[in-house]
Protein backbone atom coordinates (compact mmCIF):
# COMPACT_ATOMS: atom_id res chain seq x y z
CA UNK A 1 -141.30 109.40 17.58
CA UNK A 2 -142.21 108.91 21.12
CA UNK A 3 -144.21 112.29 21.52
CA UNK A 4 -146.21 111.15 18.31
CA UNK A 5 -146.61 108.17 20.23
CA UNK A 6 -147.85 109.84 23.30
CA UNK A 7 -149.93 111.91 21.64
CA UNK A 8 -151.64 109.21 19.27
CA UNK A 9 -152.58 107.05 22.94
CA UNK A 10 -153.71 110.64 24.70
CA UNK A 11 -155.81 111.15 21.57
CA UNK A 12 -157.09 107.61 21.48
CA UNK A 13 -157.50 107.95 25.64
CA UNK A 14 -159.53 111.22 25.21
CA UNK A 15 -161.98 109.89 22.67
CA UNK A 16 -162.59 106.12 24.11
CA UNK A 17 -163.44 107.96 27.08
CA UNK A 18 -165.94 110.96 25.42
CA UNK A 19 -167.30 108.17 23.29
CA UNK A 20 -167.32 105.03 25.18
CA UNK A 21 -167.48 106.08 28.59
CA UNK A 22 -169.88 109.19 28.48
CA UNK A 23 -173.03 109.45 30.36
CA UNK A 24 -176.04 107.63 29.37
CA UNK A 25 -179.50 108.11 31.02
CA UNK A 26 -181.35 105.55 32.76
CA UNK A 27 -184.16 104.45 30.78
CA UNK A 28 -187.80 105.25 32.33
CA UNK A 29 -191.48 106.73 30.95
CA UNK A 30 -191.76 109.98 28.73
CA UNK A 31 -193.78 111.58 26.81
CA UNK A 32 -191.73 110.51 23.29
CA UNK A 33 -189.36 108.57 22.11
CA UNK A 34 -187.24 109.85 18.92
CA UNK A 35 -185.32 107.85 17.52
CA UNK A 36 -181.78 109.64 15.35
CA UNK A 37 -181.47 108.81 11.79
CA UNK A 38 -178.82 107.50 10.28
CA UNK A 39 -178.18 103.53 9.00
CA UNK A 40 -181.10 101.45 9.81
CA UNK A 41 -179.42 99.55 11.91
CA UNK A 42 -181.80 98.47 15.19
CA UNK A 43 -182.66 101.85 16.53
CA UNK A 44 -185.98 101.85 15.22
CA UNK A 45 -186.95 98.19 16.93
CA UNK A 46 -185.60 99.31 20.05
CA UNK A 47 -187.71 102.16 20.18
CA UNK A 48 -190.38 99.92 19.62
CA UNK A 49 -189.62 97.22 22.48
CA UNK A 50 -189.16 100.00 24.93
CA UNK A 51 -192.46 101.47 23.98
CA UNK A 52 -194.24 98.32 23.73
CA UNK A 53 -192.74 98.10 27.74
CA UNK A 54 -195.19 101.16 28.11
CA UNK A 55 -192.30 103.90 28.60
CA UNK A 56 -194.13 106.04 25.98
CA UNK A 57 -197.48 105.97 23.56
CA UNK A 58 -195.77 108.41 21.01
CA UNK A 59 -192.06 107.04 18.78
CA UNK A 60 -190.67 109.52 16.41
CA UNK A 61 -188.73 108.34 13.85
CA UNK A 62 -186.35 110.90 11.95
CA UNK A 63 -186.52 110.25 8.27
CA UNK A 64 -183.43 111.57 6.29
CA UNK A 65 -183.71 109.40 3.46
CA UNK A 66 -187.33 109.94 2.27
CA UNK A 67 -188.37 107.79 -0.40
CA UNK A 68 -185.08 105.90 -0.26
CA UNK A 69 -185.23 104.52 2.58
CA UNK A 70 -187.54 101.39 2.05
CA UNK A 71 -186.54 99.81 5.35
CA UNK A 72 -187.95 102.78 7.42
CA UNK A 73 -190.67 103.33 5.23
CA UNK A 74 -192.35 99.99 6.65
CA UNK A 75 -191.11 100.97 10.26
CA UNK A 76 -193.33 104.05 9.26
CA UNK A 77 -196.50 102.04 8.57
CA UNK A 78 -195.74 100.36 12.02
CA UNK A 79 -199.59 100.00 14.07
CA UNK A 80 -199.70 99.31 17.37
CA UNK A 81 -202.44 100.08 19.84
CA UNK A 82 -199.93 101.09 22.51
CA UNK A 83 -198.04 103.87 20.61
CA UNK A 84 -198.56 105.78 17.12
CA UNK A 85 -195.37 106.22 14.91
CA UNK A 86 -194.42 109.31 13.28
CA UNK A 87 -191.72 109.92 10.65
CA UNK A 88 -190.35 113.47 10.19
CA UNK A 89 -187.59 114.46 7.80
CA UNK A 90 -185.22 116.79 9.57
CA UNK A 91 -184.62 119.50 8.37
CA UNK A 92 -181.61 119.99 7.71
CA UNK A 93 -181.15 117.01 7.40
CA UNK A 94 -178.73 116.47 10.35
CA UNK A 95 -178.78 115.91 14.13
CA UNK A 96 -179.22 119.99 14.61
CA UNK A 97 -182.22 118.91 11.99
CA UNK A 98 -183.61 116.53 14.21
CA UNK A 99 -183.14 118.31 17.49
CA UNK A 100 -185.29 121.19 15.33
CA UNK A 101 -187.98 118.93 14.84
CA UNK A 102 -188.61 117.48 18.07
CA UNK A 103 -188.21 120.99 19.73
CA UNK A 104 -191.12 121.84 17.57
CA UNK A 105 -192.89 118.31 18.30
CA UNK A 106 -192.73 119.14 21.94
CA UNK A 107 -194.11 122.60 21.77
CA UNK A 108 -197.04 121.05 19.75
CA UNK A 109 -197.92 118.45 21.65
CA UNK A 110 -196.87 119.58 25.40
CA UNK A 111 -194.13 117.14 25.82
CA UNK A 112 -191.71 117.90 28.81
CA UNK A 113 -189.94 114.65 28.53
CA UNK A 114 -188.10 113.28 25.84
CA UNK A 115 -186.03 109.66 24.66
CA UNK A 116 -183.27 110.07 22.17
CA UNK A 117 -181.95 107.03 20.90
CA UNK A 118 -178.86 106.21 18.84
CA UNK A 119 -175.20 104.94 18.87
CA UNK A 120 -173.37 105.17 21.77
CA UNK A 121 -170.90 107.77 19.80
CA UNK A 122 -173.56 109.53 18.91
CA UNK A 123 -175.01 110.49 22.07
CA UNK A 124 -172.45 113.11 23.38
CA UNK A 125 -173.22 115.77 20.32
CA UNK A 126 -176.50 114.77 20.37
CA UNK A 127 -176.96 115.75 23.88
CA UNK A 128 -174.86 119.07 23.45
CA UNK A 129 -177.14 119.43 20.15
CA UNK A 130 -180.25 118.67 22.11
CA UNK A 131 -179.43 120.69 25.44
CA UNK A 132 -178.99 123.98 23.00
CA UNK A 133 -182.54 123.34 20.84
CA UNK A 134 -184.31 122.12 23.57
CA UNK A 135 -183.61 124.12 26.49
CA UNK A 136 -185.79 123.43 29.74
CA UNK A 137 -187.21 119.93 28.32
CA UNK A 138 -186.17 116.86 30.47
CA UNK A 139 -184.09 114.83 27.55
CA UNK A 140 -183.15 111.32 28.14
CA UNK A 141 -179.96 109.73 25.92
CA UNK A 142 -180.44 106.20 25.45
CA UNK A 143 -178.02 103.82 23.61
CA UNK A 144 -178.71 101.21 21.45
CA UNK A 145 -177.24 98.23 22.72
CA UNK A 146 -174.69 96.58 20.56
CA UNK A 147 -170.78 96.21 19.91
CA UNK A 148 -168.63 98.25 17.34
CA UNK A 149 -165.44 97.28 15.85
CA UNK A 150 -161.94 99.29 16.23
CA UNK A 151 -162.30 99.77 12.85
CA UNK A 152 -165.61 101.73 13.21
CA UNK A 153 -164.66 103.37 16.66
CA UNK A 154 -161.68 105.01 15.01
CA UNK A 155 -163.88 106.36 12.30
CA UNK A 156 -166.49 108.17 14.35
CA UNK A 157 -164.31 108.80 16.97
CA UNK A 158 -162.88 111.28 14.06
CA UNK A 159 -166.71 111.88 12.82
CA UNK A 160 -168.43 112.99 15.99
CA UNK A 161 -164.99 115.36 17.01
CA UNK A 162 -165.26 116.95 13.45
CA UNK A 163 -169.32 117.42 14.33
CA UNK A 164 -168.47 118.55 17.88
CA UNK A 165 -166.29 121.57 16.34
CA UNK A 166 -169.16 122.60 14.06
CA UNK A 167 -171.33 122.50 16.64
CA UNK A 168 -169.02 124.23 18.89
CA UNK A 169 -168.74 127.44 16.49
CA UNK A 170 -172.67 127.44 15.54
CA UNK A 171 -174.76 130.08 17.39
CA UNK A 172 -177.52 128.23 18.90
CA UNK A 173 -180.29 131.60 18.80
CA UNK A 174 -179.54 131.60 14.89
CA UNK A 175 -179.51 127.45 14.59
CA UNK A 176 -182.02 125.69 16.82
CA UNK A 177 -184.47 127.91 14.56
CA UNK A 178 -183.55 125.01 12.01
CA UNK A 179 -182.29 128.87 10.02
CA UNK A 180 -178.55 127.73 8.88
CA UNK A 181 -177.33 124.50 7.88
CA UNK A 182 -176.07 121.96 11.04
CA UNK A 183 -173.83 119.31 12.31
């Protein structure tokens, strides 16, 4: 009982501290913004404010939902002189998807500099992700600002380790390619 008990707080240690505590980039200008898919849940208004602060005139938006999604469908119409929106689907339709996508973004459009935004428990794959797709590129990960429950901690905290081991045992020459199926 008490080395189950040890082991359940190391556990719990481990991830509050990968999750909660892991590094997160001081905002400043680049050349895009993307924003992570997922729930629309504030990401794609950040993205906004920060580039209506003049940190960037391009916001990508990853679209996993397609026609589904009718919240980031109007986010997609978005018009503002100071930045254009895109919407891209990743394919697959994962974070290994979107770190495809903007790879091939950057190339296209000369971008050295990057913005990924999403959850705070998102950012430590993503960055892994991203530093394996997008090799040599200066990639900022930015957190959405906001509070999470225990209830929701405990559930990516087992989410992001399970997409941390399939990252772990992808080969990043055969995935970043966007060739095999991702975390």
């Amino acid at each position: 009982m008490i080395v189950a008990t040890i082991l359940i707080c190391c556990t719990a240690g481990a991830g509050f501290i990968v999750y909660n505590r892991s590094a997160v980039d001081d905002i400043r200008s680049v050349d895009a913004i993307v924003v992570l898919g997922g729930e629309r849940d504030g990401r794609e208004e950040f993205a906004f404010d920060l580039a209506r602060q003049g940190l960037s005139r391009n916001v990508v938006l990853s679209d996993p939902y397609g026609p589904y999604g009718t919240k980031l469908a109007a986010r997609c119409e978005t018009r503002d002189p100071r930045f254009t929106v895109r919407c891209i689907p990743p394919n697959p339709s994962t974070t290994l998807g979107e770190a495809v996508f903007t790879r091939n973004l950057a190339t296209a459009n000369g971008w050295n500099s990057l913005m990924v935004v999403s959850w705070r428990y998102h950012l430590p794959r993503a960055r892994y992700i991203f530093s394996r797709c997008l090799d040599g590129r200066d990639v900022l990960m930015v957190p959405v600002p906001g509070t999470y429950s225990v209830a929701r901690w405990a559930y990516q905290y087992l989410y992001q380790s399970a997409g941390f081991v399939k990252a772990f045992v992808q080969d990043p020459s055969s995935t970043c390619d966007g060739s095999q199926p991702g975390t």
